[in-house]
Protein backbone atom coordinates (compact mmCIF):
# COMPACT_ATOMS: atom_id res chain seq x y z
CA UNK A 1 9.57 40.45 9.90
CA UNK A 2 12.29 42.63 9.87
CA UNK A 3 15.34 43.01 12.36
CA UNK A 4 15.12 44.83 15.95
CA UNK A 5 16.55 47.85 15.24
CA UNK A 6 17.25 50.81 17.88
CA UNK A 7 17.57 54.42 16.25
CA UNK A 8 20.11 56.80 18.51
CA UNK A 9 19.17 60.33 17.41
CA UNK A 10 18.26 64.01 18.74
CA UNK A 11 14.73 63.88 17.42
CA UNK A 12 12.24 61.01 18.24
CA UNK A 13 10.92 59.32 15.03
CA UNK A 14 7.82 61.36 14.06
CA UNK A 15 6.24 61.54 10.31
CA UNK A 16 5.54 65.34 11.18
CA UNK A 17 8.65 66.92 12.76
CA UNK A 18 12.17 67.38 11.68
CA UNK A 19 13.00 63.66 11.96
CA UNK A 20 10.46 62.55 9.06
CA UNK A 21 13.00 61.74 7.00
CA UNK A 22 13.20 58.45 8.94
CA UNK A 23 10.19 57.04 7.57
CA UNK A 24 12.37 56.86 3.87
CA UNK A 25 13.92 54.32 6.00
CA UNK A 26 11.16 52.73 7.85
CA UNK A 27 7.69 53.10 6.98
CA UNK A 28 6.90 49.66 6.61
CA UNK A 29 9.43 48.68 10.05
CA UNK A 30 7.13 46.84 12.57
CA UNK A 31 6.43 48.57 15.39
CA UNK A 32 7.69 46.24 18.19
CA UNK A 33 10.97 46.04 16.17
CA UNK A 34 11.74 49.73 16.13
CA UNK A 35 12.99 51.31 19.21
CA UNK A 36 14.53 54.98 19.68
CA UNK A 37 17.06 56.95 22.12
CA UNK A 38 16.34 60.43 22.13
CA UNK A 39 17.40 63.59 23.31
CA UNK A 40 15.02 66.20 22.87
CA UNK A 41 13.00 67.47 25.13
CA UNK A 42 9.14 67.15 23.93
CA UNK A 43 7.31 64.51 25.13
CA UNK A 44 7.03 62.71 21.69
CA UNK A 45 3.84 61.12 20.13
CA UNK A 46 2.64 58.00 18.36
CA UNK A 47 5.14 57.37 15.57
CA UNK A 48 6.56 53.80 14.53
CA UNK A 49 8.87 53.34 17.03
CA UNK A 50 7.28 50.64 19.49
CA UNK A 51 9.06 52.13 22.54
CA UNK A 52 11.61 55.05 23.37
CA UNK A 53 14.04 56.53 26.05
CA UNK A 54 14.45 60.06 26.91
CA UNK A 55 17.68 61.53 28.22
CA UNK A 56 17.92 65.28 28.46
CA UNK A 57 20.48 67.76 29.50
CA UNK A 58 18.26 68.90 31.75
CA UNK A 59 18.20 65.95 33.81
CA UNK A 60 21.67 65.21 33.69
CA UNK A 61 22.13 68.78 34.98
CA UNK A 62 19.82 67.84 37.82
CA UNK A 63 22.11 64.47 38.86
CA UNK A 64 25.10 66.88 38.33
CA UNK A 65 23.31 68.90 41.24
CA UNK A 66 23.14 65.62 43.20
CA UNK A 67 19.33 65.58 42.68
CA UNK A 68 17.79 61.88 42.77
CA UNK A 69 16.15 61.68 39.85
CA UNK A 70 16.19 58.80 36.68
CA UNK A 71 17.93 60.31 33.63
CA UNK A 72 15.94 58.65 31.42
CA UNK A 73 12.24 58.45 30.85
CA UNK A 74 10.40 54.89 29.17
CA UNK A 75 7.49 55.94 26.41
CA UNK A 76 5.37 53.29 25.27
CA UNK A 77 3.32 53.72 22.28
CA UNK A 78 0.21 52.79 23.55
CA UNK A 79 0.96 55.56 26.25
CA UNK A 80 1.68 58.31 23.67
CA UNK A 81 -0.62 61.53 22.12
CA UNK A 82 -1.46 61.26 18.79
CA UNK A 83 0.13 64.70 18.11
CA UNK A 84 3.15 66.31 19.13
CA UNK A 85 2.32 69.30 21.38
CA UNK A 86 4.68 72.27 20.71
CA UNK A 87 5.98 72.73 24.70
CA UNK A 88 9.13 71.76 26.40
CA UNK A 89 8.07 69.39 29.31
CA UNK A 90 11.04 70.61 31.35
CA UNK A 91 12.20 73.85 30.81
CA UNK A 92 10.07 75.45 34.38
CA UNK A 93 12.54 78.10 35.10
CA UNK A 94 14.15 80.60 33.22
CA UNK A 95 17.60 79.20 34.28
CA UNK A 96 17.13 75.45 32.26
CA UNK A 97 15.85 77.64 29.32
CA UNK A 98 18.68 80.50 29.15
CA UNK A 99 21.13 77.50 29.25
CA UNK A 100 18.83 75.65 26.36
CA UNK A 101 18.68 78.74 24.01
CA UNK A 102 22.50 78.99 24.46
CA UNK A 103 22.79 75.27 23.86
CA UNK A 104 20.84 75.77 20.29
CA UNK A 105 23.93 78.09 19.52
CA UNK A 106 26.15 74.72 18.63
CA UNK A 107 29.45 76.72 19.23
CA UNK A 108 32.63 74.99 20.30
CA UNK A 109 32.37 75.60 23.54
CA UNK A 110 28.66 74.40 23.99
CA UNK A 111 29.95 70.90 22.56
CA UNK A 112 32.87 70.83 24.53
CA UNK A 113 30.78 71.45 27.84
CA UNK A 114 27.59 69.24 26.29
CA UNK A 115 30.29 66.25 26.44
CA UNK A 116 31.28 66.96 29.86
CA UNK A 117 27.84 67.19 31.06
CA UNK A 118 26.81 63.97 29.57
CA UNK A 119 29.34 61.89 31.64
CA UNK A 120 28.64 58.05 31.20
CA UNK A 121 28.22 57.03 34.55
CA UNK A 122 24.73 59.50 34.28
CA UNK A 123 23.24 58.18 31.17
CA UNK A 124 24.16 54.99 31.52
CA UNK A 125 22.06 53.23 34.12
CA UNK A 126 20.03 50.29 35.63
CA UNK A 127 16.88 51.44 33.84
CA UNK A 128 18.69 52.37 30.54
CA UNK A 129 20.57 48.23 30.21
CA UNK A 130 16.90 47.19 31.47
CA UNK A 131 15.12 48.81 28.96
CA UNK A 132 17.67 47.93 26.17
CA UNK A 133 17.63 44.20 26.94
CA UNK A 134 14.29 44.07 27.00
CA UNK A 135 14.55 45.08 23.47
CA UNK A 136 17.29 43.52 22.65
CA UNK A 137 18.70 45.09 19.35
CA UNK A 138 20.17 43.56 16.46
CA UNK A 139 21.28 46.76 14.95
CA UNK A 140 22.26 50.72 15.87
CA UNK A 141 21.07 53.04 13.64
CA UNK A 142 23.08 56.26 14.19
CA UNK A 143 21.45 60.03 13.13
CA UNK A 144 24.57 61.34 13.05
CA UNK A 145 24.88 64.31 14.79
CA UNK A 146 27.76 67.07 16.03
CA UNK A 147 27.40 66.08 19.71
CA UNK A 148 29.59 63.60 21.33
CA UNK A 149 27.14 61.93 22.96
CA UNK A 150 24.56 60.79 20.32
CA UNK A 151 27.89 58.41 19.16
CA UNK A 152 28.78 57.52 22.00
CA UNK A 153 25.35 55.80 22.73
CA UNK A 154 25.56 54.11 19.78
CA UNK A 155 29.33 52.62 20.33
CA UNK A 156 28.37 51.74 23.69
CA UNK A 157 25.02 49.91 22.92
CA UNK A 158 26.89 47.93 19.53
CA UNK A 159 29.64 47.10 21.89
CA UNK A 160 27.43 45.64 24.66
CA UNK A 161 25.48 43.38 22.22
CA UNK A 162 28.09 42.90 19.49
CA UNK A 163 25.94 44.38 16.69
CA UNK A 164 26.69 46.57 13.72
CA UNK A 165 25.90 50.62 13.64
CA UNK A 166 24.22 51.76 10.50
CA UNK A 167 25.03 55.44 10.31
CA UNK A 168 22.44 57.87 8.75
CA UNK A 169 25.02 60.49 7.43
CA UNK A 170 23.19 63.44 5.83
CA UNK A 171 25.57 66.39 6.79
CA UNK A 172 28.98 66.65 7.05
CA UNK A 173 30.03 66.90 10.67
CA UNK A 174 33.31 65.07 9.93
CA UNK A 175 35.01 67.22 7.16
CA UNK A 176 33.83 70.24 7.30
CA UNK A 177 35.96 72.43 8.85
CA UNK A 178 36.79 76.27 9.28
CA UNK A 179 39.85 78.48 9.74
CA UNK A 180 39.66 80.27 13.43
CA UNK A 181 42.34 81.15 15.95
CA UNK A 182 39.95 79.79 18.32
CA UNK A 183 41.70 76.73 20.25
CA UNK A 184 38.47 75.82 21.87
CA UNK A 185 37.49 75.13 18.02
CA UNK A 186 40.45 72.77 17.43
CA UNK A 187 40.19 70.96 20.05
CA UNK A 188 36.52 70.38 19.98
CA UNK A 189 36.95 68.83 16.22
CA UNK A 190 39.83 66.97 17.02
CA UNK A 191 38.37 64.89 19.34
CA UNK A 192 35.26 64.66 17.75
CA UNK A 193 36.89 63.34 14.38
CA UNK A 194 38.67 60.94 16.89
CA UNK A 195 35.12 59.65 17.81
CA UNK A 196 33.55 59.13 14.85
CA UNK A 197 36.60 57.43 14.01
CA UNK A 198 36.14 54.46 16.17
CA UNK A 199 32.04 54.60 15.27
CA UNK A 200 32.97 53.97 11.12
CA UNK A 201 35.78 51.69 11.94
CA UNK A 202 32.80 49.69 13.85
CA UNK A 203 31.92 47.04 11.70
CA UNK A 204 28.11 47.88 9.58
CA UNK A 205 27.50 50.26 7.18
CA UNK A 206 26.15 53.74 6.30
CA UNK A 207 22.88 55.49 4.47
CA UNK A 208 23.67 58.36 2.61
CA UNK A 209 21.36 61.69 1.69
CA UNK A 210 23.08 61.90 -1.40
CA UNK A 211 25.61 60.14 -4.15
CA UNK A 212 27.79 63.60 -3.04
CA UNK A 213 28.66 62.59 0.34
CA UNK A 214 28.08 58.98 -0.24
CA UNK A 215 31.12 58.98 -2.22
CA UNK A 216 33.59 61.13 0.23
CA UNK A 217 32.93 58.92 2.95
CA UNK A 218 32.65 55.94 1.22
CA UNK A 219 36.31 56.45 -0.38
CA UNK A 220 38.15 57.84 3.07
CA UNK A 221 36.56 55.36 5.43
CA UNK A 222 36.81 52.05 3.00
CA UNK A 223 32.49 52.08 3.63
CA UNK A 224 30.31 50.30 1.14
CA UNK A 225 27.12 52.42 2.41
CA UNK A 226 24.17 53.70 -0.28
CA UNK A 227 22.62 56.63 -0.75
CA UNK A 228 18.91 56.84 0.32
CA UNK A 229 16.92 59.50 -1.69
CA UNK A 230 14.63 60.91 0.60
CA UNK A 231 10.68 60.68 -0.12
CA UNK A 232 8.32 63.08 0.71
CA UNK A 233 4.17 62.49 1.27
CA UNK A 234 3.11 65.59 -0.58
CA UNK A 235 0.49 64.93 -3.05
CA UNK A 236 1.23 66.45 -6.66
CA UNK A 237 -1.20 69.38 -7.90
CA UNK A 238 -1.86 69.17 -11.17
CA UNK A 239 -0.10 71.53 -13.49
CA UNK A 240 -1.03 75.32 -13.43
CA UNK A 241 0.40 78.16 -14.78
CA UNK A 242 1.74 80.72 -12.85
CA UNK A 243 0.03 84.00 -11.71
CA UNK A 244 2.38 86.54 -13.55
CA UNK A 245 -0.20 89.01 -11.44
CA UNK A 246 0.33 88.31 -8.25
CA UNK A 247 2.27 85.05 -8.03
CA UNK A 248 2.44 83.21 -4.72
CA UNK A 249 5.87 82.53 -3.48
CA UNK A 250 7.28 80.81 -0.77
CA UNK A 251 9.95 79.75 1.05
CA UNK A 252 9.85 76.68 3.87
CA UNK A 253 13.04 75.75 6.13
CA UNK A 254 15.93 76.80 8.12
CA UNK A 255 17.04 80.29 7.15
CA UNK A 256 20.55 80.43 8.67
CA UNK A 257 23.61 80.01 7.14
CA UNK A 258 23.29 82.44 4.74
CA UNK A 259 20.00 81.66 3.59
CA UNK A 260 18.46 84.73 4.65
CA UNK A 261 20.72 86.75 2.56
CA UNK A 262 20.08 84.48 -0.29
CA UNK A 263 16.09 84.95 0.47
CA UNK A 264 16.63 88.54 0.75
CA UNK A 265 18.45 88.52 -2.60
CA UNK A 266 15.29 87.26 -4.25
CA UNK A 267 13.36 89.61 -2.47
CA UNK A 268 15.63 92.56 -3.75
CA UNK A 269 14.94 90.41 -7.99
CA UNK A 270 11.59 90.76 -7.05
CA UNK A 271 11.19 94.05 -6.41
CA UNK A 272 12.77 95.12 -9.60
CA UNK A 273 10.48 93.10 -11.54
CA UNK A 274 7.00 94.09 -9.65
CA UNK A 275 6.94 95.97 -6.76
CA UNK A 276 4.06 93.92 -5.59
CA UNK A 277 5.86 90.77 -6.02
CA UNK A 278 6.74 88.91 -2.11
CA UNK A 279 8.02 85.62 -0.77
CA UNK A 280 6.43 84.24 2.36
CA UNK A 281 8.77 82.76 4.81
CA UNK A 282 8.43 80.30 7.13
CA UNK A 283 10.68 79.02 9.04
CA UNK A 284 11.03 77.87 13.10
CA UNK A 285 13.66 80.48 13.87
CA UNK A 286 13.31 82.12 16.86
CA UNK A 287 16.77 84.02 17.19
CA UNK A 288 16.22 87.98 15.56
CA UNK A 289 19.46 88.22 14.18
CA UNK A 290 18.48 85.78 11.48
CA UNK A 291 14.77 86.85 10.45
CA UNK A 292 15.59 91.18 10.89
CA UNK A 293 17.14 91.86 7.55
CA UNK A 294 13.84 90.66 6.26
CA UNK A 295 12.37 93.95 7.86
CA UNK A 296 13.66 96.53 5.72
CA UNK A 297 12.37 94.40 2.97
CA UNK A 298 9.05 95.36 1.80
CA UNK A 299 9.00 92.37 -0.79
CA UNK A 300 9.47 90.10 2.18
CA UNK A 301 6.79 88.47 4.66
CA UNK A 302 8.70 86.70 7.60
CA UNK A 303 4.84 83.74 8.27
CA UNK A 304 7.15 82.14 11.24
CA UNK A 305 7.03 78.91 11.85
CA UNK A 306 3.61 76.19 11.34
CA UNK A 307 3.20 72.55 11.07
CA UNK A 308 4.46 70.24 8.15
CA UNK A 309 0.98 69.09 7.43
CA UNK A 310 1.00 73.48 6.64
CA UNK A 311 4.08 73.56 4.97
CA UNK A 312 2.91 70.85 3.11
CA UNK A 313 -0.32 72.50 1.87
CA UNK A 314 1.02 76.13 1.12
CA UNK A 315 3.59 74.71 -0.77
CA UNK A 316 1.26 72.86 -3.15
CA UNK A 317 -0.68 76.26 -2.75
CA UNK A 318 2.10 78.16 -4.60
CA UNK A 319 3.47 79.40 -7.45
CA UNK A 320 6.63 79.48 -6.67
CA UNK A 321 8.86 77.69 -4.12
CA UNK A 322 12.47 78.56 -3.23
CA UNK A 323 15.20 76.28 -2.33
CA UNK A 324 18.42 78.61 -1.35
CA UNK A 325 22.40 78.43 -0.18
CA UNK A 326 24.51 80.59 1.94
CA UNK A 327 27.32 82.19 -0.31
CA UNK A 328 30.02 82.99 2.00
CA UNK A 329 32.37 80.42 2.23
CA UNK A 330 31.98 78.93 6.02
CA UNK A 331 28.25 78.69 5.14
CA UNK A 332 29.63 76.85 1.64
CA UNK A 333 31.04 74.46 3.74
CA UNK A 334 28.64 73.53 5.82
CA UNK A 335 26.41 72.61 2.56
CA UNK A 336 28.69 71.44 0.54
CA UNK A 337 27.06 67.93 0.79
CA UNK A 338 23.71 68.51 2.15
CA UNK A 339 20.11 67.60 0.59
CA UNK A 340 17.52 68.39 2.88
CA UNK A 341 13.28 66.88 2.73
CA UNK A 342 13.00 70.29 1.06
CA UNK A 343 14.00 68.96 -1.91
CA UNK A 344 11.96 66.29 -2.07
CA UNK A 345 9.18 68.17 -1.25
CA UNK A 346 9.45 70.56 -3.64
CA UNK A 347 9.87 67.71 -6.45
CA UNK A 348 7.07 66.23 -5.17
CA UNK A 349 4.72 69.02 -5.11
CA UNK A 350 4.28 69.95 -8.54
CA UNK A 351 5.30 73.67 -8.02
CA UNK A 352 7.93 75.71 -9.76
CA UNK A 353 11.42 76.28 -8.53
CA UNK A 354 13.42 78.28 -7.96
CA UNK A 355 17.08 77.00 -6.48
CA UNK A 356 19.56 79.71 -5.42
CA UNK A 357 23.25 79.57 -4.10
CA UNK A 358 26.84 78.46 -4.65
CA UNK A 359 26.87 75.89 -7.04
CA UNK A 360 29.22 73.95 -4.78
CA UNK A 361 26.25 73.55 -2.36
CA UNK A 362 24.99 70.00 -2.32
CA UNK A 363 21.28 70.58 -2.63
CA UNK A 364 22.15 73.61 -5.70
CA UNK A 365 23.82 71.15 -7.15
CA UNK A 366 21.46 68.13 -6.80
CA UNK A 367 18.54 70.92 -8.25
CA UNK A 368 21.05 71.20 -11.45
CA UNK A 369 21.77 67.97 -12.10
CA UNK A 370 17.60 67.13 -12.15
CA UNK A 371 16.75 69.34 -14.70
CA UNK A 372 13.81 70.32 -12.76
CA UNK A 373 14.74 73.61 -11.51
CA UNK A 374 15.58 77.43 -11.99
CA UNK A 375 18.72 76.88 -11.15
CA UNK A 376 20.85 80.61 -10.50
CA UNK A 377 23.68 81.14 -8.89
CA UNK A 378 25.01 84.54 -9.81
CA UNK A 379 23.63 87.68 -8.17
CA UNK A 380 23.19 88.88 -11.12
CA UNK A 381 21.19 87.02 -13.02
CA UNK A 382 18.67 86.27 -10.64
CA UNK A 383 16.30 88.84 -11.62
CA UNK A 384 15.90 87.50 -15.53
CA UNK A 385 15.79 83.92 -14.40
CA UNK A 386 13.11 84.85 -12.34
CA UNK A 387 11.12 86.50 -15.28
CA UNK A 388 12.17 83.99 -17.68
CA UNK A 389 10.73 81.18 -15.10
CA UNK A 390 7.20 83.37 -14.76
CA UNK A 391 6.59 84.33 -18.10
CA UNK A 392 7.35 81.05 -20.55
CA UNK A 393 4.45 78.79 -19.86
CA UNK A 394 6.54 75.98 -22.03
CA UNK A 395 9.77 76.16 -19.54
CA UNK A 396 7.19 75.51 -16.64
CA UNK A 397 5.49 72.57 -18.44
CA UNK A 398 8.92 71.18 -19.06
CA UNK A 399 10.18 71.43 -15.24
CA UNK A 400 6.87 69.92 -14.04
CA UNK A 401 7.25 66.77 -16.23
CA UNK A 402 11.02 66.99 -15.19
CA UNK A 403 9.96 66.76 -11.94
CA UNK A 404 7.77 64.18 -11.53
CA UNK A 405 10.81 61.83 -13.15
CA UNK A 406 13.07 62.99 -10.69
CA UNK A 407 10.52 62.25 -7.53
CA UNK A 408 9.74 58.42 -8.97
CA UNK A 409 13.09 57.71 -10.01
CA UNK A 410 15.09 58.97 -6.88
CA UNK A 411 12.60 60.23 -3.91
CA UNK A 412 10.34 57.18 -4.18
CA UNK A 413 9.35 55.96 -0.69
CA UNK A 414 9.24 52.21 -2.16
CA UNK A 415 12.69 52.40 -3.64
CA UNK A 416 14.10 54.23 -0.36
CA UNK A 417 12.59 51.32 1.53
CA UNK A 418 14.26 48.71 -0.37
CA UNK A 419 17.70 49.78 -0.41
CA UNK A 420 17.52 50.85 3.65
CA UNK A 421 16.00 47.36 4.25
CA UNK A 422 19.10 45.88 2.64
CA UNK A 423 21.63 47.82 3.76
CA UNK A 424 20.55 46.94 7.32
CA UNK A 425 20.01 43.42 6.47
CA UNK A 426 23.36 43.24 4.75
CA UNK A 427 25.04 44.26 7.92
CA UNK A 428 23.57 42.17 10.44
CA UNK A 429 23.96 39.62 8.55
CA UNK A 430 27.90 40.15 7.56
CA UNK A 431 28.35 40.42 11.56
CA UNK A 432 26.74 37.29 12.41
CA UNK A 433 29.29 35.60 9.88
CA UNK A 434 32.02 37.10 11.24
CA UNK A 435 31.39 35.82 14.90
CA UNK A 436 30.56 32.41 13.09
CA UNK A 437 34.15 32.73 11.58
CA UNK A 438 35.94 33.61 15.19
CA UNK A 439 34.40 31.15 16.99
């Protein structure tokens, strides 16, 4: 059996949305011993976690409005749809979604007001304690995350049980950081650094996305963490050739921070090579500013956004499928240590690749060190890598096998398993000595 262990994270734990990448972690977790807090604001579905509680700005808006309602909202997975229904459960009036859609915009000022809004004396209630003793943790596993609140949760729920966080860090919220005259900016880091100060100086440990980031945090916050590869369910097509005709290509994935410049670099290669030549796109953004400069791009079909279990079959559809990096240099830091499921998935898939951006990016650099990639990241030179990848049959041969070392070496689901079990394990267990020493 393993240890009770309550996830605090944005996204509930669900094999087909953004928060898959838990199941590197816990796929073989029993279900009564998995528990989640969550934030967004779909009803979630049947996942692994046993039980889960919802708190959403929404409601805390409504208590801030003196409304009497519960903040939070119990799931049990018994109770649960097998599929996760693509609605908001609260957002009735255009008010709660014009102040959502500005939320999504993650700008100073939205953080700074998000952490007003979540006071503690809302979240933290009656039902919430009830709930969590009945589950009684043994450990916090943190998703990290650029709100204030999603650590706080997790300070406040080690402190009242005297058990260790494991932090999931896949991004770099901590470090990253931009030059701006913007005061609103500097303060909203400052005390967010301040925060996540007092969450690593917690005792536990941390899971890593990559060796990258594993060993900047690692070194500046004296952490003995491990970097969990993560694994991805797509079954491998056997090798084919690419269509030098009419070769499908496609892109899955978030297409901001510069990506959709880098896509529509690709687009531009393309068109010099074969005017018939095109990249589908798919991505969830909703926000024009990011998808219109693929309008004036004939080589370019913006697909919108569709389930994994589709991304997952187009991409083993393709010829081609693109991993791609913001150049500019706030978008460079915001990558720097990234590696999202899209590489896995594309390692996995037994497609061609092609991986484009600053080779500072974590995932462009990841891509290069594997072997297994096209790997350009000069303007210039995209548009012969791109006919170099289509028209040697040998070079695509030699990435495929390249590949499929890559995905059983580092983005195997047993091996992921393993280490996250121990890591876990390692901390609960260094904890309980500890209070074994004080007492």
């Amino acid at each position: 059996m393993h240890p009770r262990l309550l996830i605090v994270g944005t996204v509930p734990y669900n094999t087909k949305s953004t928060s898959r990448a838990f199941d590197a972690y816990f796929h073989n977790w029993e279900r009564e011993n998995i528990a989640q807090i969550f934030s967004n604001t779909k009803k979630p579905c049947k996942g692994h976690c046993g039980t889960l509680y919802q708190i959403t700005d929404y409601r805390l808006m409504q208590r801030w409005m003196w409304k009497k309602i519960e903040t939070g909202v119990i799931y049990q997975y018994d109770e649960l749809p097998n599929a996760w229904a693509d609605t908001n459960l609260e957002l009735e009036s255009n008010l709660a979604e014009s102040a959502y859609k500005y939320g999504r915009k993650h700008t100073p000022f939205t953080h700074l007001m998000r952490g007003i809004l979540w006071r503690k004396r809302f979240w933290c209630t009656d039902q919430l304690n009830r709930w969590l003793d009945n589950f009684n943790p043994q450990c916090v596993f943190l998703a990290f995350s650029d709100d204030y609140f999603i650590p706080r949760i997790a300070m406040y729920v080690a402190k009242r049980y005297n058990i260790p966080i494991v932090s999931c860090i896949g991004d770099d919220y901590y470090f990253n950081s931009k030059k701006t005259f913007n005061p609103l900016y500097h303060i909203y880091k400052q005390t967010y650094r301040k925060l996540i100060d007092k969450v690593l100086a917690w005792p536990g440990s941390a899971i890593y996305i990559s060796d990258k980031i594993k060993e900047k945090y690692n070194s500046e916050f004296g952490l003995n963490g491990e970097t969990v590869y993560l694994a991805s369910t797509i079954h491998r097509k056997p090798f084919k050739r690419i269509n030098s005709d009419c070769p499908v290509i496609t892109y899955f994935g978030n297409i901001r921070m510069g990506r959709n410049k880098s896509i529509n670099d690709i687009g531009n290669a393309l068109a010099a090579i074969n005017s018939e030549y095109s990249i589908e796109v798919y991505s969830n953004e909703q926000d024009e500013t990011y998808f219109n400069i693929f309008n004036n791009n004939p080589n370019i079909v913006f697909k919108g956004s569709v389930s994994y279990g589709d991304v997952q079959k187009r991409m083993t559809e393709s010829d081609i499928t693109l991993i791609v990096e913001g150049f500019a240099k706030e978008d460079i830091n915001l990558s720097r240590y990234s590696l999202s499921t899209k590489a896995a998935d594309a390692l996995a898939s037994g497609v061609s690749i092609i991986s484009y951006g600053p080779s500072e990016s974590g995932i462009i650099d990841y891509m290069k060190s594997t072997g297994a990639s096209i790997v350009c990241t000069e303007k210039d030179k995209l548009m012969d890598n791109i006919k170099m990848l289509i028209s040697d049959q040998e070079l695509q041969k030699k990435l495929y096998a390249q590949a499929a070392i890559v995905t059983e070496q580092n983005h195997n689901r047993r091996k992921s398993l393993e280490v996250s079990e121990r890591v876990i394990k390692k901390a609960i267990n260094h904890m309980m000595q500890e209070e074994l020493i004080n007492e």
